[in-house]
Protein backbone atom coordinates (compact mmCIF):
# COMPACT_ATOMS: atom_id res chain seq x y z
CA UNK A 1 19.00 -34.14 31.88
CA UNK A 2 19.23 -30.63 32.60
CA UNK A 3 21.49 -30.01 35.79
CA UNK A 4 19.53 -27.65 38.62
CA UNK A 5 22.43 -25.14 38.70
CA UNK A 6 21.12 -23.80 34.94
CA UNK A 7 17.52 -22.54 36.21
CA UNK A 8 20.00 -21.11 39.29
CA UNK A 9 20.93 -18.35 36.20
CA UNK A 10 17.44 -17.84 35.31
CA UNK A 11 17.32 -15.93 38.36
CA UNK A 12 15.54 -19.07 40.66
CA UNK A 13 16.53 -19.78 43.87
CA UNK A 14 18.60 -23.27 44.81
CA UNK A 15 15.30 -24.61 45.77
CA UNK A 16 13.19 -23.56 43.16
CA UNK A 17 16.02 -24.64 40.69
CA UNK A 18 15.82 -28.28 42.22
CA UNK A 19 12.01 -28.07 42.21
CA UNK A 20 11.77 -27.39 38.76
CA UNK A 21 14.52 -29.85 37.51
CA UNK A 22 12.75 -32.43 39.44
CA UNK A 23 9.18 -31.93 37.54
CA UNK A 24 11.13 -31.81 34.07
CA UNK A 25 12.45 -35.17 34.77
CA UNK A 26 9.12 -36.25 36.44
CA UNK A 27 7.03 -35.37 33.10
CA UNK A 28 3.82 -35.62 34.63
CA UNK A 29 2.13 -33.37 37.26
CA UNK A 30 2.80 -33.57 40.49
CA UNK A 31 1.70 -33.22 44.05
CA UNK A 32 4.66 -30.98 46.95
CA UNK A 33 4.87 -34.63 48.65
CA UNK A 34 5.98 -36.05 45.70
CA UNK A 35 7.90 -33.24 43.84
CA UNK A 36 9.71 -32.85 47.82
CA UNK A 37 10.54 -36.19 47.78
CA UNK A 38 12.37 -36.47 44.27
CA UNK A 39 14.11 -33.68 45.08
CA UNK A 40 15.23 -34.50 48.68
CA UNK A 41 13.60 -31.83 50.29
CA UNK A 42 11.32 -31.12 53.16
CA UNK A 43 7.48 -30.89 52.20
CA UNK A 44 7.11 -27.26 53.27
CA UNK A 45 10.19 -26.19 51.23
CA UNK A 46 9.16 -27.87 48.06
CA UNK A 47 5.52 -26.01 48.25
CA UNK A 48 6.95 -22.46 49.26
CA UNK A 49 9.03 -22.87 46.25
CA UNK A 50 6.16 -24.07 44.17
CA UNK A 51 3.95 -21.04 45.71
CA UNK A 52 6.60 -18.42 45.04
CA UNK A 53 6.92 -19.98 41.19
CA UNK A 54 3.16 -19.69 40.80
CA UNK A 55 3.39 -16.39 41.55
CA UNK A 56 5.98 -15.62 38.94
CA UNK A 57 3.40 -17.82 36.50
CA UNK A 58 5.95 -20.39 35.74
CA UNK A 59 3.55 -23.20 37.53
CA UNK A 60 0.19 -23.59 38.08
CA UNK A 61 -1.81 -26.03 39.97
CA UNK A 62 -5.15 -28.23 39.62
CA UNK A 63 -7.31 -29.65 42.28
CA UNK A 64 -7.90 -33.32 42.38
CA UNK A 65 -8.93 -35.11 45.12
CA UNK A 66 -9.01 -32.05 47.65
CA UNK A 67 -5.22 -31.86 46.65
CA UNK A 68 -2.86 -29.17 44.37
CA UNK A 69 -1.32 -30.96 41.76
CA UNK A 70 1.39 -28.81 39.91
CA UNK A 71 2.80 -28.62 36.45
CA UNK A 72 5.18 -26.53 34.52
CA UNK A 73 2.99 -23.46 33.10
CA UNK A 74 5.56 -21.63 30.72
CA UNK A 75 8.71 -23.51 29.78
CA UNK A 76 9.24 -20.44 27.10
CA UNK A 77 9.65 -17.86 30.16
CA UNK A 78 11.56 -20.17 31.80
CA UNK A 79 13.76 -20.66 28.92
CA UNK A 80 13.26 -16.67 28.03
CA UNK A 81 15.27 -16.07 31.33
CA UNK A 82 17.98 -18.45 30.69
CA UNK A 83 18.45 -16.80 27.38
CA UNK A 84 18.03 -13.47 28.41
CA UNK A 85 21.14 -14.62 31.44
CA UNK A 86 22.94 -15.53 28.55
CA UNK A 87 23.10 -12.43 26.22
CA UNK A 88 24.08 -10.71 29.59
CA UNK A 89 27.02 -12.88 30.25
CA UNK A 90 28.10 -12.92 26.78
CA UNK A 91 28.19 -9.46 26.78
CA UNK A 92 29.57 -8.88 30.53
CA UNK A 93 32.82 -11.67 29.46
CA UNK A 94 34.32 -9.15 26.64
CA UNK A 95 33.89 -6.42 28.59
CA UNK A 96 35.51 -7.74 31.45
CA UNK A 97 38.29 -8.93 29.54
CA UNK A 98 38.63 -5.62 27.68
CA UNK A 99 38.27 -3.30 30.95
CA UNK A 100 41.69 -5.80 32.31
CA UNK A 101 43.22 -5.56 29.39
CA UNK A 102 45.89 -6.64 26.87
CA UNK A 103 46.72 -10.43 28.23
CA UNK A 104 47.62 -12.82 25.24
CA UNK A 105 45.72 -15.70 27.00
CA UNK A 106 42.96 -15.60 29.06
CA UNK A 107 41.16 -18.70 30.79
CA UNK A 108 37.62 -17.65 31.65
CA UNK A 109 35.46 -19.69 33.90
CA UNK A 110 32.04 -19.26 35.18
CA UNK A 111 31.63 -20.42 38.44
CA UNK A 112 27.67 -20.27 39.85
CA UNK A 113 25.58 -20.82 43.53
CA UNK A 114 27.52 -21.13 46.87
CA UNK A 115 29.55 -24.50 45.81
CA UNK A 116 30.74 -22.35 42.95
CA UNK A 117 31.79 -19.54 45.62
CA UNK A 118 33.57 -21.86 47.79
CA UNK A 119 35.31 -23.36 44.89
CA UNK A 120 36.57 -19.83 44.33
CA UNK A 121 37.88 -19.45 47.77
CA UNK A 122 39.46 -22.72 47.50
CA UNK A 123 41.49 -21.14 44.67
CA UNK A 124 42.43 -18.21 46.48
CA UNK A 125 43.59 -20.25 49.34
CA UNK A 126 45.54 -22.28 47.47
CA UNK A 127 47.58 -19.37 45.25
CA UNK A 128 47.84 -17.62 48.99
CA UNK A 129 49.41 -20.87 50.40
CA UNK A 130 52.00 -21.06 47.90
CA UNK A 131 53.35 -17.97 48.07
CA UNK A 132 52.10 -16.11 51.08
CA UNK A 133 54.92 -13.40 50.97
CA UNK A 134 53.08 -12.05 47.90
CA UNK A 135 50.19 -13.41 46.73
CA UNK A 136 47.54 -11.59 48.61
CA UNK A 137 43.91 -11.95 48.72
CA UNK A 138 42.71 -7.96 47.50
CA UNK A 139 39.09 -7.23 47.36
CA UNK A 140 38.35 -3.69 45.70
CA UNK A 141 35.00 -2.35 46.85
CA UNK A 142 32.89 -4.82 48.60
CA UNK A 143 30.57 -4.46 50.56
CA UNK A 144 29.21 -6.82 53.69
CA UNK A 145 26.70 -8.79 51.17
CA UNK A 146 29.70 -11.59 50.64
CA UNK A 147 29.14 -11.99 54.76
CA UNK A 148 25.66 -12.63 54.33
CA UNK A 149 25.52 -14.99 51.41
CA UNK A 150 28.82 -17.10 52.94
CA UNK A 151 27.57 -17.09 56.11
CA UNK A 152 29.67 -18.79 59.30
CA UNK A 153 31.46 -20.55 56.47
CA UNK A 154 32.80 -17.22 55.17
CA UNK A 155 33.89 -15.76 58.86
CA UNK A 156 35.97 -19.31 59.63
CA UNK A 157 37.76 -19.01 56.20
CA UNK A 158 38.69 -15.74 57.10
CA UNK A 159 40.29 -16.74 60.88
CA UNK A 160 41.91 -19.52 59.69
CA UNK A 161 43.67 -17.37 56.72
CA UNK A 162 44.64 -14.97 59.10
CA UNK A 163 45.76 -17.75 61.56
CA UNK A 164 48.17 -19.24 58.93
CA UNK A 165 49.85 -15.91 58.28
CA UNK A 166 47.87 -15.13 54.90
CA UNK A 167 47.26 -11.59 53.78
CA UNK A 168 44.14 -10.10 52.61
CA UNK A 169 43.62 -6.18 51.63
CA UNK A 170 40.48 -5.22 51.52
CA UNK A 171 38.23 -2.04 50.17
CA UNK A 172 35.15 -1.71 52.26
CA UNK A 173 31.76 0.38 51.08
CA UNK A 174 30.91 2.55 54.02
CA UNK A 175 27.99 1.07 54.76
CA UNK A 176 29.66 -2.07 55.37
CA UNK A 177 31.90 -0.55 58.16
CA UNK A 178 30.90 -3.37 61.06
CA UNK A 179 31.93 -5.88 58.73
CA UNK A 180 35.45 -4.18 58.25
CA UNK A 181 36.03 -3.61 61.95
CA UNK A 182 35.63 -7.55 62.47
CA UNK A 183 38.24 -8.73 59.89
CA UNK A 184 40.38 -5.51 61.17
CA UNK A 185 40.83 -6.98 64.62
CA UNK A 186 42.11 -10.13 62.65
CA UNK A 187 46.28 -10.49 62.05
CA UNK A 188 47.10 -10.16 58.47
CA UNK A 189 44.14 -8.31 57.60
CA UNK A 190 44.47 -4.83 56.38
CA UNK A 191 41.19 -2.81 55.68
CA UNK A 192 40.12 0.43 53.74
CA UNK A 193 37.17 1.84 52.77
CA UNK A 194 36.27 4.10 49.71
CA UNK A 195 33.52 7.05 50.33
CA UNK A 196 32.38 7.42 46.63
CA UNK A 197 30.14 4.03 46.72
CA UNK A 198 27.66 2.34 49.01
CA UNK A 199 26.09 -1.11 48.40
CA UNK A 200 27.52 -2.84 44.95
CA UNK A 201 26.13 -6.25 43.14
CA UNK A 202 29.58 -7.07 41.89
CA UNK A 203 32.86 -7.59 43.63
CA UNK A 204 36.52 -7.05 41.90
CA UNK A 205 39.01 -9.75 43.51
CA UNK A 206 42.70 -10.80 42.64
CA UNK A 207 45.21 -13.45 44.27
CA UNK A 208 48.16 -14.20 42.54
CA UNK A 209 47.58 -15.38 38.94
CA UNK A 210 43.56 -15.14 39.05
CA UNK A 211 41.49 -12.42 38.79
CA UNK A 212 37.58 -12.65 39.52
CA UNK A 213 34.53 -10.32 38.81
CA UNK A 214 31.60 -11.62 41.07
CA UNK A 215 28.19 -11.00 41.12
CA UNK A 216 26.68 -11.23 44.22
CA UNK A 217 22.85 -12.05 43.99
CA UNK A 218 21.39 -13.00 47.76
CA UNK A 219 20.31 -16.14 46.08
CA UNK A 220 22.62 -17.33 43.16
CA UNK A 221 25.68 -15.59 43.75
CA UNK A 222 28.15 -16.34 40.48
CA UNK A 223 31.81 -15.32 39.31
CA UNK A 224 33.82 -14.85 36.28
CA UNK A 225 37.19 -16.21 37.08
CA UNK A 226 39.96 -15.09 34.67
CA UNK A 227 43.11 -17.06 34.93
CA UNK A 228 45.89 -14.89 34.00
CA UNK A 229 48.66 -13.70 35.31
CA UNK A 230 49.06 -10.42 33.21
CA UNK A 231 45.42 -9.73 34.10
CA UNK A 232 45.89 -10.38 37.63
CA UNK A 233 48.53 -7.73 37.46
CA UNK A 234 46.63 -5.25 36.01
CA UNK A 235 44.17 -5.65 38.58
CA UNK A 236 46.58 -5.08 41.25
CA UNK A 237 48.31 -2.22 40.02
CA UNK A 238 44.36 -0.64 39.63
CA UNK A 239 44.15 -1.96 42.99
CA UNK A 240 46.82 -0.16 44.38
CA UNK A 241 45.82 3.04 43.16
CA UNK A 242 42.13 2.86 44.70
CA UNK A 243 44.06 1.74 48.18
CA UNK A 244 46.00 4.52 48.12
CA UNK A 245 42.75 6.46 47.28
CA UNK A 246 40.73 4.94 50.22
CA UNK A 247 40.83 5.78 54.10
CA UNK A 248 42.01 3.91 56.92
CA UNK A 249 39.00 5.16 58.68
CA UNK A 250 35.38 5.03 57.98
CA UNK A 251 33.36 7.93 57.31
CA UNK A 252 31.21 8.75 60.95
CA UNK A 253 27.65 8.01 60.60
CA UNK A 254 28.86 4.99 58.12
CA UNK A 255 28.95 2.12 60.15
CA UNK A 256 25.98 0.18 58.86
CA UNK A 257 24.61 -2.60 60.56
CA UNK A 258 25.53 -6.35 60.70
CA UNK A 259 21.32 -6.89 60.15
CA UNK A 260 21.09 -4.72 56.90
């Protein structure tokens, strides 16, 4: 059985991804009631997802009995998307691994959706724990999307890093100014921001021996994690170059707003 998370990279929200896992395994149409309730979801969540899927074409809906029962419309767009995901991942990975260089080994792993995320930060946490005195957590060019996707999650990871003496570095978009005056106000938080960009998908991270390239889509986020130290390197030394390049200061009339 296919897991949800795949139709998550055919650009389907966690909910629709569910909804449409759910009717594969189903085989037979279905009615929201039913479809919600394989899929442990409220009613009204199941048939906005449904709706919004009908209106991509990828379901479509008969009456019987006064009620909407749906089916799966086009499994070949469905699986056009995955594959189309695919050649752009398989041709994002080399580049990536060319753009950080000449490592000997590289481990490259895809991580997808908010679990995938956290996992992430659970990494980070754990190469910042065990050796706090150097390995930082640097973000080069972000801008406040990360905020928005992580939610309250996201801003009590960040106090309790800075609370246990852990060190981030971080390269703000202007836009995303609010954002950086919050984590500045935090201890062992150091902020920047770069005036040649405003509002970027992807976000360039490093902490000690991993290095991450993350693509942050409002609804399925996902991240290359490369684990290699000589990468990792790399990255910081490119890091340091763009810090040194950035201002401590945002540009006035930057400060962007925490409801963009």
């Amino acid at each position: 059985m296919l897991r949800e998370e795949i139709f998550q990279l055919a650009d389907l929200t966690q909910t629709e991804a569910k909804v449409i896992s759910v009717m594969l395994r189903l085989g037979h149409p279905a009615g929201p009631s039913e479809i919600a309730s394989a899929a442990r979801l409220f009613r009204p969540q199941a048939y906005d997802a449904l709706e919004r899927m009908r209106n991509r074409n990828l379901v479509s809906y008969v009456v019987k009995n006064r009620r909407r029962v749906y089916s799966i419309s086009d499994t070949k767009a469905i699986a056009s998307m995955l594959q189309k995901k695919r050649e752009e991942l398989d041709k994002a990975i080399p580049e990536v691994l060319a753009a950080f260089s000449k490592a000997q080994r590289e481990t490259v792993t895809i991580l997808t959706g908010i679990k995938g995320m956290r996992t992430m930060y659970g990494t980070i946490w754990e190469q910042m724990k065990s050796d706090p005195k150097h390995n930082f957590y640097r973000v080069m060019l972000t801008d406040a999307t990360p905020t928005r996707i992580m939610g309250a999650w996201f801003r009590r990871w960040h106090l309790k890093r800075a609370a246990q003496g852990m060190t981030a570095m971080i390269i703000f978009t202007p836009d995303a100014a609010w954002r950086g005056k919050q984590l500045a106000a935090h201890a062992n938080t150091h902020i920047r921001y770069f005036k040649g960009m405003q509002k970027i998908p992807v976000g360039l991270y490093s902490c000690g021996k991993y290095a991450y390239v993350i693509f942050w889509d409002e609804e399925s986020p996902f991240a290359i994690q490369i684990e290699d130290k000589k990468v990792a390197t790399s990255f910081v030394e490119y890091f340091d170059v763009m810090w040194e390049a950035s201002d401590v200061n945002p540009p006035k009339g930057s400060q962007g707003s925490e409801m963009e």
